[in-house]
N, C-alpha and C. Protein backbone atom coordinates (compact mmCIF):
# COMPACT_ATOMS: atom_id res chain seq x y z
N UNK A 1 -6.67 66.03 -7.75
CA UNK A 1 -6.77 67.05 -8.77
C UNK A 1 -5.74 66.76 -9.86
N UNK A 2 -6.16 67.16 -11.00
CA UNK A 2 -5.49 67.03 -11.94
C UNK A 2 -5.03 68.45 -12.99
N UNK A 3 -4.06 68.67 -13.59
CA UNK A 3 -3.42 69.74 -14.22
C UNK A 3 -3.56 69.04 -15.78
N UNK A 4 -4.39 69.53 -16.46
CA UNK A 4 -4.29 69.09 -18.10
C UNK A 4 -3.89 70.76 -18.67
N UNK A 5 -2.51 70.74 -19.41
CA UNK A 5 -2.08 72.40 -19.77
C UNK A 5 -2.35 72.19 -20.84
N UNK A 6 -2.97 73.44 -21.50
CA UNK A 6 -3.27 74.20 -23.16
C UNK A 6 -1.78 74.67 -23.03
N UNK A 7 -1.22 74.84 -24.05
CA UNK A 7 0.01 75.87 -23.88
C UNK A 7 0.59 75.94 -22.66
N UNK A 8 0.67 77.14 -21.81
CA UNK A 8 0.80 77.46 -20.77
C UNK A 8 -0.57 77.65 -19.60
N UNK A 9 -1.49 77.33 -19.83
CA UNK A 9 -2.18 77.72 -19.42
C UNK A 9 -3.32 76.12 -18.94
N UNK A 10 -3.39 76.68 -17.46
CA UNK A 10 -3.97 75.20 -16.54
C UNK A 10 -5.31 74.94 -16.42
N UNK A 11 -5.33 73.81 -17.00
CA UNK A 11 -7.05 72.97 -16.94
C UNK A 11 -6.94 72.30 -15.55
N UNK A 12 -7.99 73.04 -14.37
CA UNK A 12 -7.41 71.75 -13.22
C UNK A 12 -9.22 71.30 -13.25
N UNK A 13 -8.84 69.29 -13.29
CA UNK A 13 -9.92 68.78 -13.10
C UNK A 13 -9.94 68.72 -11.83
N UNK A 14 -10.94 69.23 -11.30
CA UNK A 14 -11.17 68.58 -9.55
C UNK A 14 -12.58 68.60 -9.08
N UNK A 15 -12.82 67.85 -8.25
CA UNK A 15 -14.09 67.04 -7.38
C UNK A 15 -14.68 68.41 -6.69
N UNK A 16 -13.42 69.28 -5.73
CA UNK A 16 -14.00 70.43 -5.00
C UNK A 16 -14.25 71.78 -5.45
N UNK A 17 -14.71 72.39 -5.13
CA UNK A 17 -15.31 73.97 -5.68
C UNK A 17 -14.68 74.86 -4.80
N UNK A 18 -13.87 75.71 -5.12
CA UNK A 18 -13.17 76.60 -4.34
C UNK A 18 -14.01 77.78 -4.53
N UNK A 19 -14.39 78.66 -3.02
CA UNK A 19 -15.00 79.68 -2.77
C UNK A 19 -14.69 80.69 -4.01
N UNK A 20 -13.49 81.18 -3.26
CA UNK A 20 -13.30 82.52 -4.11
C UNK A 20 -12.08 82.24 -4.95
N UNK A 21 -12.27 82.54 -6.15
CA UNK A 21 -11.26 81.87 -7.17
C UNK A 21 -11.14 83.19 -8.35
N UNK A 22 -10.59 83.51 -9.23
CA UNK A 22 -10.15 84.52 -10.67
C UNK A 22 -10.17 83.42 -11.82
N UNK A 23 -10.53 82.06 -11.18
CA UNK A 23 -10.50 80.97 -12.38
C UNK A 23 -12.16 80.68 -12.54
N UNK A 24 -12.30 80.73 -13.92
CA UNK A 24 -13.99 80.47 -14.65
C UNK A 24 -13.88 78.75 -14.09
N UNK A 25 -15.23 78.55 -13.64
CA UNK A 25 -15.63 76.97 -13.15
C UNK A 25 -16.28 76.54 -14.26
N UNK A 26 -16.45 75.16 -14.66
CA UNK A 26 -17.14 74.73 -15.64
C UNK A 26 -17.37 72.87 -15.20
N UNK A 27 -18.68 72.67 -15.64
CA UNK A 27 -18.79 71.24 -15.15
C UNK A 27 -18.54 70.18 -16.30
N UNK A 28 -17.31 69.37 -16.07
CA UNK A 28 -17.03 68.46 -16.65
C UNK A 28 -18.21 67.58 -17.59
N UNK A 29 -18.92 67.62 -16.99
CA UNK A 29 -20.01 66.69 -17.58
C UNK A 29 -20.81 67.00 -18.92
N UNK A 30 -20.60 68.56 -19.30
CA UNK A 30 -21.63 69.29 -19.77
C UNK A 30 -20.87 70.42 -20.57
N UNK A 31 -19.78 70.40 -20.05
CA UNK A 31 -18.65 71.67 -20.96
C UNK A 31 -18.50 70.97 -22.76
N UNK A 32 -18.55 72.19 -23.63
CA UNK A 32 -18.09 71.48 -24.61
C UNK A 32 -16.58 71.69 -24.78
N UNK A 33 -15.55 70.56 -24.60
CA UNK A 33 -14.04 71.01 -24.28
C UNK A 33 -13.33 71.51 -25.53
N UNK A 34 -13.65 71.28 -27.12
CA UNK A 34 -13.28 71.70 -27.85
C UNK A 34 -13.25 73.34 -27.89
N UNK A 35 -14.48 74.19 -27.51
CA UNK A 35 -14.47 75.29 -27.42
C UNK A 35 -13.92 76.07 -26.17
N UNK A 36 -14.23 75.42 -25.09
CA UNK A 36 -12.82 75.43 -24.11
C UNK A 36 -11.46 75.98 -24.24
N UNK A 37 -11.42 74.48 -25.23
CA UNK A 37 -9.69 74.58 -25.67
C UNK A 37 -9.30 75.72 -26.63
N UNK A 38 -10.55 75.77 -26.83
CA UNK A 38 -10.02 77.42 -28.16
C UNK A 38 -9.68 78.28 -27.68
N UNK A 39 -10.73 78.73 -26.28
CA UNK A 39 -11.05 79.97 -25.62
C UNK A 39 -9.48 79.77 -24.88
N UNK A 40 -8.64 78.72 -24.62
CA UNK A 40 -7.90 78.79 -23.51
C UNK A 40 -6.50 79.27 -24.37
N UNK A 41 -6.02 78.85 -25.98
CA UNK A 41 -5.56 78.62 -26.72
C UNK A 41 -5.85 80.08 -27.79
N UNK A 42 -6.61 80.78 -27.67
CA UNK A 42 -6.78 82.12 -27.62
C UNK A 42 -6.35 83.29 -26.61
N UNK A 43 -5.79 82.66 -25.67
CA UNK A 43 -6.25 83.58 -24.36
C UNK A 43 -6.76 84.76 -23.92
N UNK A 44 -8.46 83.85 -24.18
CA UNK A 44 -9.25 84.43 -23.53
C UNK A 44 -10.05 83.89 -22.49
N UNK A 45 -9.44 82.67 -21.98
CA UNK A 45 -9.47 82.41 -20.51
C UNK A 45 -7.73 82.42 -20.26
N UNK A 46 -7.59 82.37 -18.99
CA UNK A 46 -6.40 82.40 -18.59
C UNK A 46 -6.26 80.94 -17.82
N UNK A 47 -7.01 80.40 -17.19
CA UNK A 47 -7.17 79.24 -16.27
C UNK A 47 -8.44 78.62 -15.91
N UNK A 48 -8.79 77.46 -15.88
CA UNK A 48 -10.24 76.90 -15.60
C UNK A 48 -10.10 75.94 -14.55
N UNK A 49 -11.15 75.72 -13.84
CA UNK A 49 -11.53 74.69 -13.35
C UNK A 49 -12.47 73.76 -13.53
N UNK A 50 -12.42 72.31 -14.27
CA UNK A 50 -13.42 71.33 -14.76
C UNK A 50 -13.91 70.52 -13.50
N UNK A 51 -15.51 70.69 -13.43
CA UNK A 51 -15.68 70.35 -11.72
C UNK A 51 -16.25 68.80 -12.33
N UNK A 52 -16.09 67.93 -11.73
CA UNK A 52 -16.93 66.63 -11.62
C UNK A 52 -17.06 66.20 -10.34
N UNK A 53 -18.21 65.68 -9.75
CA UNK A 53 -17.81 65.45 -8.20
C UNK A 53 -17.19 64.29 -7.75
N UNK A 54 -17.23 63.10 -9.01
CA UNK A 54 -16.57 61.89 -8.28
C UNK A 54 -15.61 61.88 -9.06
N UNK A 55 -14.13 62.35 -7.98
CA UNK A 55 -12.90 62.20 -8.51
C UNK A 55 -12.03 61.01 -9.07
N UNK A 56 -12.91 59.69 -8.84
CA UNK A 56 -12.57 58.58 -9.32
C UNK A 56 -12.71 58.82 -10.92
N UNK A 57 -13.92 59.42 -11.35
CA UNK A 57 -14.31 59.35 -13.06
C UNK A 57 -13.70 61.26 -13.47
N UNK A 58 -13.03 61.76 -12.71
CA UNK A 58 -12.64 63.08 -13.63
C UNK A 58 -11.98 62.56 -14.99
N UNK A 59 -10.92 62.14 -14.90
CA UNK A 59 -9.95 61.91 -16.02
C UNK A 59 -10.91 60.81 -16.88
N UNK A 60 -11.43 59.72 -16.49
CA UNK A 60 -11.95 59.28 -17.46
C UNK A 60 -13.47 60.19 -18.39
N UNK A 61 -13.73 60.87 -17.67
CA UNK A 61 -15.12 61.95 -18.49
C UNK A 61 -14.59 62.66 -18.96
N UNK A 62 -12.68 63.13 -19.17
CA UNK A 62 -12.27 63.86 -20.19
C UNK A 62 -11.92 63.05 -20.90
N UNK A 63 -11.10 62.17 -20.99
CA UNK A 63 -11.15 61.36 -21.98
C UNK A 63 -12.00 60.91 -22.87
N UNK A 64 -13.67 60.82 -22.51
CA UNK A 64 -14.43 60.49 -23.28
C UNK A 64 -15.06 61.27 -24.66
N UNK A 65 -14.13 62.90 -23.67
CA UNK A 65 -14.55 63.94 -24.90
C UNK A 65 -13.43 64.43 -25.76
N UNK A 66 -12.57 63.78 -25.50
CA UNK A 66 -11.25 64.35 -26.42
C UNK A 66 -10.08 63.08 -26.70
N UNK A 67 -9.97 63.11 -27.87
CA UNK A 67 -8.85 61.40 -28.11
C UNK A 67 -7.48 61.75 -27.25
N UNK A 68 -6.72 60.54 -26.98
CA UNK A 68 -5.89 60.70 -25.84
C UNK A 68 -5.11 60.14 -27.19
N UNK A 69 -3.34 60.46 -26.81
CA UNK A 69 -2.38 59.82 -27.03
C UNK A 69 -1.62 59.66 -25.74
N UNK A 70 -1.02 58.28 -25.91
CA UNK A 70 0.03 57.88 -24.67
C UNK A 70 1.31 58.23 -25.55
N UNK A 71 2.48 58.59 -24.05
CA UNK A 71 3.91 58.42 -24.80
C UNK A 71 4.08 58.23 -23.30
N UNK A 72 5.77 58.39 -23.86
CA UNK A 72 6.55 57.50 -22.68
C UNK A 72 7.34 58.57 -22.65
N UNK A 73 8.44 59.06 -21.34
CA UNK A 73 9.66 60.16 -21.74
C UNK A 73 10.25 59.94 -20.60
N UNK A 74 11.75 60.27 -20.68
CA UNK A 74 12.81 59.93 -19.57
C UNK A 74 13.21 61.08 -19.04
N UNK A 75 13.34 60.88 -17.55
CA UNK A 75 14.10 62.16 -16.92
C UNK A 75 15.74 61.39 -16.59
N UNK A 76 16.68 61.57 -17.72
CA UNK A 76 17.73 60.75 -17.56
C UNK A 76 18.71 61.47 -17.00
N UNK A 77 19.11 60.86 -16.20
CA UNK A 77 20.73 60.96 -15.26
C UNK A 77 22.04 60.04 -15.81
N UNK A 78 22.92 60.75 -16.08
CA UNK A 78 24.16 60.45 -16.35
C UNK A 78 25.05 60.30 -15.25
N UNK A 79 25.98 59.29 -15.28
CA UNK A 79 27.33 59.02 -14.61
C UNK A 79 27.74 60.38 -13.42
N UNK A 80 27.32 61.55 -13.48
CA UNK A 80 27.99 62.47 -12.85
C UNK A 80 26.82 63.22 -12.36
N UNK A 81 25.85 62.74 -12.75
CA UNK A 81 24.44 63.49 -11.85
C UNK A 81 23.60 64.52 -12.68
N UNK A 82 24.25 64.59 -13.84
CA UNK A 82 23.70 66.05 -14.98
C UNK A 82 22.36 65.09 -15.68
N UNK A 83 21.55 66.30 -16.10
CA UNK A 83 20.24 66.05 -16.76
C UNK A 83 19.82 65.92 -18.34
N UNK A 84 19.67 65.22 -18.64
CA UNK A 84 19.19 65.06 -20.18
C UNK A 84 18.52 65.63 -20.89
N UNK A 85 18.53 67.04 -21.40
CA UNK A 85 17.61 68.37 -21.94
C UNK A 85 17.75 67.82 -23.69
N UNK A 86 16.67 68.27 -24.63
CA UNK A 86 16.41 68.50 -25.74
C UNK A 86 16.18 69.90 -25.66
N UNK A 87 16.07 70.65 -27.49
CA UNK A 87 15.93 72.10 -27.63
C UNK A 87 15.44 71.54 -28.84
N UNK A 88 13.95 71.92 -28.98
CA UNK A 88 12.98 72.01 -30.15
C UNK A 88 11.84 72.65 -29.90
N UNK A 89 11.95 73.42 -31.23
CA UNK A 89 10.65 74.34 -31.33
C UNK A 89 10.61 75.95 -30.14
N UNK A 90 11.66 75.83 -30.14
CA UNK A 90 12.07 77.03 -29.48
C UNK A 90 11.95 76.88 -27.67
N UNK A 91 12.26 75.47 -26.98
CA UNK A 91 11.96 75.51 -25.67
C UNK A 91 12.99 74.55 -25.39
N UNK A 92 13.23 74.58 -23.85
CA UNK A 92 13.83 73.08 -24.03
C UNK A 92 12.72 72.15 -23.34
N UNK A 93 12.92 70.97 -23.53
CA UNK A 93 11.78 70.01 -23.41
C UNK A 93 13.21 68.55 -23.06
N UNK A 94 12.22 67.29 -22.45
CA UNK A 94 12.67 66.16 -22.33
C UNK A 94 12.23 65.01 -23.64
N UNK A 95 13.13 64.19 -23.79
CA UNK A 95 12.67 63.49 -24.75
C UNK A 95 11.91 62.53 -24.56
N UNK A 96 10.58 62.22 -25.30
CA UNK A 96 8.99 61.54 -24.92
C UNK A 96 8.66 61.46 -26.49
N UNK A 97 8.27 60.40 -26.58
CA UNK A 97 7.28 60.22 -28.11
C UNK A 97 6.13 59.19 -27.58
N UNK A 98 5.32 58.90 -28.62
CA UNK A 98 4.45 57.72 -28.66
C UNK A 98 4.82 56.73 -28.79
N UNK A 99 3.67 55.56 -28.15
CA UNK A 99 4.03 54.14 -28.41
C UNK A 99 3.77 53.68 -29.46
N UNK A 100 4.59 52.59 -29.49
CA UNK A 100 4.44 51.69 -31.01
C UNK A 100 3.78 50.51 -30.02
N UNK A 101 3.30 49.49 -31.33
CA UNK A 101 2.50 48.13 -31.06
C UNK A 101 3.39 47.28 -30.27
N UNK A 102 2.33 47.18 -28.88
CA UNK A 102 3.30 45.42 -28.76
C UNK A 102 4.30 46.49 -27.74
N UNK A 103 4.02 47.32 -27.29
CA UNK A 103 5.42 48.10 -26.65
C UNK A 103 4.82 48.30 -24.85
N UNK A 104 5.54 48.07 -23.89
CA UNK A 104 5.27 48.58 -22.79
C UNK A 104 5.45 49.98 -22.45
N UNK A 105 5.28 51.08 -21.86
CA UNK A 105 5.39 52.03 -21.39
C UNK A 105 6.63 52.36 -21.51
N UNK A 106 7.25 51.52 -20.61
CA UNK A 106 8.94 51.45 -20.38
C UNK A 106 9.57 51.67 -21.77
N UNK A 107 9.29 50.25 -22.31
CA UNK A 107 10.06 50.33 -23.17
C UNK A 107 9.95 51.72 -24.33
N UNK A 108 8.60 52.33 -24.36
CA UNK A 108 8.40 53.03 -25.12
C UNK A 108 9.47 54.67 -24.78
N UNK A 109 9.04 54.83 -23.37
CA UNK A 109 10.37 55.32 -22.82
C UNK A 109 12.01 55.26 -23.45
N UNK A 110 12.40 54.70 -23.46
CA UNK A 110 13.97 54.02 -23.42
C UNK A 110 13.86 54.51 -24.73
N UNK A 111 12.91 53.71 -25.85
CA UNK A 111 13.02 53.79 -27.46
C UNK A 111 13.29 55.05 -27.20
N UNK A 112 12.03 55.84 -27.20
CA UNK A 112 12.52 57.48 -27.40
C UNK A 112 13.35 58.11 -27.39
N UNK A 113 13.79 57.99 -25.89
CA UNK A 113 15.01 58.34 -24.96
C UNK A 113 16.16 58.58 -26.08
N UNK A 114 16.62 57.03 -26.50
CA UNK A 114 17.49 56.66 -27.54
C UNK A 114 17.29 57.27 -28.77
N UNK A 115 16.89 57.27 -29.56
CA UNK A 115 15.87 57.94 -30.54
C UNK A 115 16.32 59.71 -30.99
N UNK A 116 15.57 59.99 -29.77
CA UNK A 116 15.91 61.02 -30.30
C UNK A 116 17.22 62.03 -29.81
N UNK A 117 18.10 61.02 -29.10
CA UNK A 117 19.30 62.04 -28.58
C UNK A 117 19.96 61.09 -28.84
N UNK A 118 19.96 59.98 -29.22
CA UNK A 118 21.82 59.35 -29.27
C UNK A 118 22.10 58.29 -28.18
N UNK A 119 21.06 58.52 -26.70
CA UNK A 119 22.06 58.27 -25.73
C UNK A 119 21.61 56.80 -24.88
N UNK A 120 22.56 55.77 -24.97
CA UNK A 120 22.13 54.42 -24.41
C UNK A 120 22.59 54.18 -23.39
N UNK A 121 22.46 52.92 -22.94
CA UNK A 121 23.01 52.66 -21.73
C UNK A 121 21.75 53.10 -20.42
N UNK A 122 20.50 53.09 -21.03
CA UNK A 122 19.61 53.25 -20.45
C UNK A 122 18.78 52.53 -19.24
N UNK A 123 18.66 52.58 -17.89
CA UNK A 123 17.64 51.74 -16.80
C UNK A 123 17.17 52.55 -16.24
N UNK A 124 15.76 52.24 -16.29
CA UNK A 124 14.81 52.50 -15.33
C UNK A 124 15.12 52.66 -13.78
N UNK A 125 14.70 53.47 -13.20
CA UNK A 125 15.61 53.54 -11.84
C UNK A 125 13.72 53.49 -10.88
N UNK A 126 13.44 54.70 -11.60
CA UNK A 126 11.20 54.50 -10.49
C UNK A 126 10.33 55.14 -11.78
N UNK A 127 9.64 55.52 -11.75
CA UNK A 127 8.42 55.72 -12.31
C UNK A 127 7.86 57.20 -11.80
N UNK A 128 7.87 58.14 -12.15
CA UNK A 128 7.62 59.47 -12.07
C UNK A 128 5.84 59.97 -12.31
N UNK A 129 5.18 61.25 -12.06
CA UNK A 129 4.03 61.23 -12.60
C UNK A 129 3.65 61.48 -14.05
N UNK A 130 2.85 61.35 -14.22
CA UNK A 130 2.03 61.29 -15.36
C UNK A 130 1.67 62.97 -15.31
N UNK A 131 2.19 63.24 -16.67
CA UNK A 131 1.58 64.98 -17.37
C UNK A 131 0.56 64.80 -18.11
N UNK A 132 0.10 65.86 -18.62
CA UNK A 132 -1.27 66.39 -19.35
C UNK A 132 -0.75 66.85 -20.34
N UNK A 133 -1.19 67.23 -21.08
CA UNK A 133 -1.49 68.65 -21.99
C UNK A 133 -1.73 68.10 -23.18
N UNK A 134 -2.61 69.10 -23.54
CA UNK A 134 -3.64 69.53 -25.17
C UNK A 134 -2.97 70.00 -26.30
N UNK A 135 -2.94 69.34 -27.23
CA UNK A 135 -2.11 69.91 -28.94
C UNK A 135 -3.08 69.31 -30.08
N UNK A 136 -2.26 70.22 -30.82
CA UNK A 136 -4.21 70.52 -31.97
C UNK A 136 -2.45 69.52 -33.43
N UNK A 137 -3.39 68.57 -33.85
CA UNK A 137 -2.70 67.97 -34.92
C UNK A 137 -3.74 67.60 -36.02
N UNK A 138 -3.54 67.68 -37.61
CA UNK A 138 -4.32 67.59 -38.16
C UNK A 138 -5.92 68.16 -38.36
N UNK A 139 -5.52 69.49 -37.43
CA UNK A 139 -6.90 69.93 -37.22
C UNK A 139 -7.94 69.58 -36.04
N UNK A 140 -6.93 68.65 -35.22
CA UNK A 140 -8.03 68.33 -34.39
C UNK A 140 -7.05 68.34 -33.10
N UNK A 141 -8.03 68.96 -31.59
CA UNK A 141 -7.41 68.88 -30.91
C UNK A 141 -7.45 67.31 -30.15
N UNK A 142 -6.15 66.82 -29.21
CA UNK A 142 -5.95 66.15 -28.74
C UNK A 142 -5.36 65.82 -26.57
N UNK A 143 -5.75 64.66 -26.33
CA UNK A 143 -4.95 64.86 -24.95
C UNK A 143 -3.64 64.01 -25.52
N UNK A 144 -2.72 64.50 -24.58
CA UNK A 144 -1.30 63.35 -24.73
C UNK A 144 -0.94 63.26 -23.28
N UNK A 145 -1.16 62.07 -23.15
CA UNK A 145 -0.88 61.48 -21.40
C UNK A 145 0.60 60.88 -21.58
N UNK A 146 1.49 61.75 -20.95
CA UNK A 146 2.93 61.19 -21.18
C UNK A 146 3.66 60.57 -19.45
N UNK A 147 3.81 59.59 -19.48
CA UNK A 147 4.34 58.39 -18.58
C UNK A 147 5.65 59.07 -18.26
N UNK A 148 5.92 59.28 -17.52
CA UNK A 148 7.64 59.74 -16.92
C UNK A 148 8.48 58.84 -16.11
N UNK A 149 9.81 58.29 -16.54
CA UNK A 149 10.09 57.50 -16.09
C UNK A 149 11.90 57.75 -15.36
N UNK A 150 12.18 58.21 -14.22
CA UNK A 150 13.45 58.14 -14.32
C UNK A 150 14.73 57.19 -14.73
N UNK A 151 15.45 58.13 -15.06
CA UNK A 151 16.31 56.80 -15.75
C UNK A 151 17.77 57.26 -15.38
N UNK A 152 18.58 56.40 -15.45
CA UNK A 152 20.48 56.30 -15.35
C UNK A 152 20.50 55.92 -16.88
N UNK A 153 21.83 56.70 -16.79
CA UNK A 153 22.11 56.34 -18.11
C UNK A 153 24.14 56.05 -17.78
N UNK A 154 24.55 54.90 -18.71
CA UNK A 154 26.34 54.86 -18.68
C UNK A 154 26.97 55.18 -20.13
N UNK A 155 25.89 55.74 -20.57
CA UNK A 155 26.41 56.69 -21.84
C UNK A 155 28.01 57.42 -22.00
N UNK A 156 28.27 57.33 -22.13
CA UNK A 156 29.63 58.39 -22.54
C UNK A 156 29.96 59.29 -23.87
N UNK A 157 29.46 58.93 -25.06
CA UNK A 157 29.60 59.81 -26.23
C UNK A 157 29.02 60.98 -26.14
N UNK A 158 28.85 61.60 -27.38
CA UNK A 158 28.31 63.06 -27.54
C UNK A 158 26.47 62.76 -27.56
N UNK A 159 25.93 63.38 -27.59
CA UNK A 159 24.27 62.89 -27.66
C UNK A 159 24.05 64.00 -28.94
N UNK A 160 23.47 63.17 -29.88
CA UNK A 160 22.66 63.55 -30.95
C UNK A 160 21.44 63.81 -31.28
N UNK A 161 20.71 65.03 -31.74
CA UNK A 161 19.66 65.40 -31.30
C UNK A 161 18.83 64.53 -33.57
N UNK A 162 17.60 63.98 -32.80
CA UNK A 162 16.94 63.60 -33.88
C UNK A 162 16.74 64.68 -34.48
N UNK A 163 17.29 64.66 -36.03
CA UNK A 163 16.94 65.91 -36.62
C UNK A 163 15.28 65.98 -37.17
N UNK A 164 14.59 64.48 -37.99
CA UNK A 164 13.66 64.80 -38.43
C UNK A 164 12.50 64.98 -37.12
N UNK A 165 12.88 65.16 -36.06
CA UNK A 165 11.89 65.48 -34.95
C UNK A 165 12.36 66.82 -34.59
N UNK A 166 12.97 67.46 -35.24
CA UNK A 166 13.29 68.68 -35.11
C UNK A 166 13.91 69.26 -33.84
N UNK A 167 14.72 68.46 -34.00
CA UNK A 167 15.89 68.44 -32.29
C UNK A 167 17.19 69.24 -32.71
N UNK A 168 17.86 70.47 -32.57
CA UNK A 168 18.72 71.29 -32.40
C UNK A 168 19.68 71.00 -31.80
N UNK A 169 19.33 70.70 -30.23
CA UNK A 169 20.43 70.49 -29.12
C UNK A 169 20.43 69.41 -28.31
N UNK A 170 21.40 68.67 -27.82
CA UNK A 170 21.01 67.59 -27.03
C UNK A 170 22.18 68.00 -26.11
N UNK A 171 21.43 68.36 -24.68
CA UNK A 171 23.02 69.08 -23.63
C UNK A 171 22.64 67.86 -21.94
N UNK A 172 23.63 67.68 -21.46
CA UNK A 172 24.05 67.02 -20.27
C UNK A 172 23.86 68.57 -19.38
N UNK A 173 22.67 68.78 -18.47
CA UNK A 173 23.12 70.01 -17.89
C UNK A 173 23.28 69.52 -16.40
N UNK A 174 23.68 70.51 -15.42
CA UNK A 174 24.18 69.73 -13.79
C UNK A 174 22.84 71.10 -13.84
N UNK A 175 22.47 70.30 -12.48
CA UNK A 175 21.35 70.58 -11.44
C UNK A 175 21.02 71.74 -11.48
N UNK A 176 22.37 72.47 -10.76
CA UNK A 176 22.47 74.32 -10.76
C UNK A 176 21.81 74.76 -11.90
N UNK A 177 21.93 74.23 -12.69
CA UNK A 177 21.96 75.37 -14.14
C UNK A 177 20.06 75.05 -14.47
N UNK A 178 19.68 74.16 -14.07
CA UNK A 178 18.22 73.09 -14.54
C UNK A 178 17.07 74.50 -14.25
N UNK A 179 17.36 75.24 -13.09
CA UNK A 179 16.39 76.36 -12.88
C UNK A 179 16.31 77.68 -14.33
N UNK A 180 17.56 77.75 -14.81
CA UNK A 180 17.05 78.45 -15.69
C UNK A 180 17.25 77.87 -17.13
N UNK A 181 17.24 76.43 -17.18
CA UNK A 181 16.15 75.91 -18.44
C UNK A 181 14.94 76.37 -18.32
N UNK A 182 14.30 75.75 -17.30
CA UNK A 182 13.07 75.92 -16.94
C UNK A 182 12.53 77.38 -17.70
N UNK A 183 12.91 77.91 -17.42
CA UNK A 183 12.34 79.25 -17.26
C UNK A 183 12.08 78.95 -19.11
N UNK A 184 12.68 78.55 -19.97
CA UNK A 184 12.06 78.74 -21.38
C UNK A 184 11.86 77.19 -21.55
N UNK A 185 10.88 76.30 -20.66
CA UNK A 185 10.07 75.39 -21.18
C UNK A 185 8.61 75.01 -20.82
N UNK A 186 8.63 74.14 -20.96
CA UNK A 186 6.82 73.42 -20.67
C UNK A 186 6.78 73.27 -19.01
N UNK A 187 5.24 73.64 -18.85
CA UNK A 187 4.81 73.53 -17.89
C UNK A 187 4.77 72.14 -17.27
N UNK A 188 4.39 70.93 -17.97
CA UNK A 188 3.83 69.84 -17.24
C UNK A 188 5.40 69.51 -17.50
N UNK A 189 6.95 69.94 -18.22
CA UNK A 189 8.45 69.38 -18.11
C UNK A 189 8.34 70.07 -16.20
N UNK A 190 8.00 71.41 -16.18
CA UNK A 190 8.67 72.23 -14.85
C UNK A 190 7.81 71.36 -13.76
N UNK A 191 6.66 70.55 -13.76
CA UNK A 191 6.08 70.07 -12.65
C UNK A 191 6.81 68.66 -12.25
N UNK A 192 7.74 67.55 -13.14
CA UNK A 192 8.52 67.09 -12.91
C UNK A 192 9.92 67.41 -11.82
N UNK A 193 10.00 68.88 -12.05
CA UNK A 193 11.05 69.26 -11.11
C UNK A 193 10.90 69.66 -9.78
N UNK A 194 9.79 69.63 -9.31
CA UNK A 194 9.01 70.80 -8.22
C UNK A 194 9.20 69.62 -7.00
């Protein structure tokens, strides 16, 4: 199963049909997802389920109906075990952008990472899951499949938040405190932590 989020609110693609559910079913094959995404982005659904039965082709039969962007984003650890938070657009969030040409995943990772907070001294440590979620740009809505990658960092300076990406804060937080970021960010950031 898969979690693709509107806002706050969960698209789960899956193969099985759950009996008794408060979530509207709809068949992947045949849904039109643009109006979907309105109804979900309105809320006037609260949660769906996109049924396809062969879970090998779910994600690719959404993809075929909605343009994807890839990015890359780091869940970075510092020298002392604290977490790498951004504050834009009123949430806090991890730092993730898109790839450029000619770029691996990774590296697209790291760029960002760097980019938009300041902070180097960056390695890959494993490879985390892959998030969802739907954003309307230029008028049109989109998927953005963002790659998660843990990372160490031997940074030591202050971290600088990219201003023209509209970055406010760039904070080192320890573990304890990570539960109530959460509470004012993104859904597919809080499924990283779970």
């Amino acid at each position: 199963m898969y979690k693709v989020f509107v806002n706050d609110k969960a698209l789960f693609l899956t193969n099985e049909v759950q009996k008794e559910t408060n979530f509207k079913i709809f068949l992947l094959e045949s849904i039109d997802i643009k109006k979907l995404i309105i109804k979900l982005f309105q809320n006037k659904i609260e949660n769906a389920f996109l049924y396809h039965p062969d879970e090998k082709l779910i994600m690719k039969t959404l993809k075929a109906k909605i343009p994807v962007v890839k990015a890359g984003g780091g869940l970075v650890y510092n020298e002392e075990g604290k977490v790498l938070f951004i504050y834009r657009n009123g949430k806090w969030d991890l730092p993730k952008g898109g790839t450029e040409k000619n770029e691996t995943m990774e590296e697209t990772a790291m760029r960002e990472v760097e980019e938009e907070t300041g902070v180097s001294g960056l390695s890959i440590s494993k490879k985390l899951q892959k998030t969802y979620h739907v954003f309307k740009r230029n008028g049109r809505y989109k998927l953005k499949q963002t790659y998660w990658y843990e990372m160490k960092s031997t940074f030591k300076g202050i971290p600088q938040g990219q201003e023209d990406e509209g970055i406010e804060k760039v904070v080192w937080v320890s573990p304890n405190e990570i539960p109530k970021l959460l509470e004012n960010s993104y859904e597919n950031i809080k499924l990283l932590f779970e």
